[in-house]
Protein backbone atom coordinates (compact mmCIF):
# COMPACT_ATOMS: atom_id res chain seq x y z
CA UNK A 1 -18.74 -63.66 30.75
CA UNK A 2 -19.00 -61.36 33.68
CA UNK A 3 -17.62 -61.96 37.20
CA UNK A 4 -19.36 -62.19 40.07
CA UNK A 5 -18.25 -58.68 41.23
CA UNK A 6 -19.27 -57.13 37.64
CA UNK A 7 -22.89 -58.75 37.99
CA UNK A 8 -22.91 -56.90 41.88
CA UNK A 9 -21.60 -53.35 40.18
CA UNK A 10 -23.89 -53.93 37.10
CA UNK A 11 -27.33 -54.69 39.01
CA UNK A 12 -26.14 -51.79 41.28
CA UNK A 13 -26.46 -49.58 38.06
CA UNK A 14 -29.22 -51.09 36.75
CA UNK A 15 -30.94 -50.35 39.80
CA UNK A 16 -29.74 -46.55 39.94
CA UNK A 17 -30.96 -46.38 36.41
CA UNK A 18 -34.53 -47.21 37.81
CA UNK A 19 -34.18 -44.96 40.25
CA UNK A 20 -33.50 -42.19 37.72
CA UNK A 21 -36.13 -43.32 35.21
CA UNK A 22 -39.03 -43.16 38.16
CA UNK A 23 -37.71 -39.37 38.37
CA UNK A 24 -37.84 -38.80 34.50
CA UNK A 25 -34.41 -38.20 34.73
CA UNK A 26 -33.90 -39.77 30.91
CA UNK A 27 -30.34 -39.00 30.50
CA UNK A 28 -28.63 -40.22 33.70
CA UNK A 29 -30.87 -43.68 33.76
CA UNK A 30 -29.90 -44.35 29.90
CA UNK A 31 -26.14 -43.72 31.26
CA UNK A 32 -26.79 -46.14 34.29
CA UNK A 33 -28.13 -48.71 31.97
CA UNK A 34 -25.22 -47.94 29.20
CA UNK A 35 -22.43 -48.83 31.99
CA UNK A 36 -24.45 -51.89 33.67
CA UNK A 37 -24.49 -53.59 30.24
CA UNK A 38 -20.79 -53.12 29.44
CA UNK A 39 -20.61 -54.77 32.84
CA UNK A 40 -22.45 -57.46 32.28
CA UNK A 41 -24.30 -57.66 28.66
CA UNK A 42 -26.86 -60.23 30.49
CA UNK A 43 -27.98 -57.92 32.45
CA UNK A 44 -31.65 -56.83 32.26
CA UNK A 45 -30.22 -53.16 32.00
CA UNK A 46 -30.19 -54.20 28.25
CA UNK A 47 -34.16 -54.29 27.87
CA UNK A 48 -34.64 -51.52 30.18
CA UNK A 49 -32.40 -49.37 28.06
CA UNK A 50 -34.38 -50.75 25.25
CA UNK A 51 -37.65 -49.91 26.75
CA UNK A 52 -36.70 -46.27 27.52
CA UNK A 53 -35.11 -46.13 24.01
CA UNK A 54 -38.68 -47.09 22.48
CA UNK A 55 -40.36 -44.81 24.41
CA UNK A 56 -38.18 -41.78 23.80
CA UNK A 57 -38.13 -42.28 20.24
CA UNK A 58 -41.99 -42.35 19.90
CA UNK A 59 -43.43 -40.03 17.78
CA UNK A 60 -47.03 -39.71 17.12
CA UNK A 61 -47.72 -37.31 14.04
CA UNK A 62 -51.04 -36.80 14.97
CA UNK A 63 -49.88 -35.24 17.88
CA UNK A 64 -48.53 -32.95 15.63
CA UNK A 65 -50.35 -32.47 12.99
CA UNK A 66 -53.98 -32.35 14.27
């Protein structure tokens, strides 16, 4: 269970991670959201970084392959 202090630094991530992922800036917000959820596992970092995860991993072989 996190403390009240880990929730604090963990949203503050979370929320820099945003910040990055508005920018496209993939790598640093997937770092951001990494840290905030060893902070605080509950934190909603973990479907963001699951989000960003899906969408990165897309592939679309028609895209491809036309």
């Amino acid at each position: 269970m996190a403390s009240d202090e880990q929730r604090r630094e963990a949203e503050q991530f979370y929320r820099k991670g945003n910040a990055f992922r508005q920018q496209s800036d993939w790598q640093h917000a997937l770092e951001c959201y990494i840290h905030a959820i060893e902070l605080d596992p509950d934190s909603p970092a973990a479907k963001a970084k699951e989000m960003l995860e899906n969408i990165l991993n897309y592939y679309c072989k028609e895209m491809f392959n036309p």
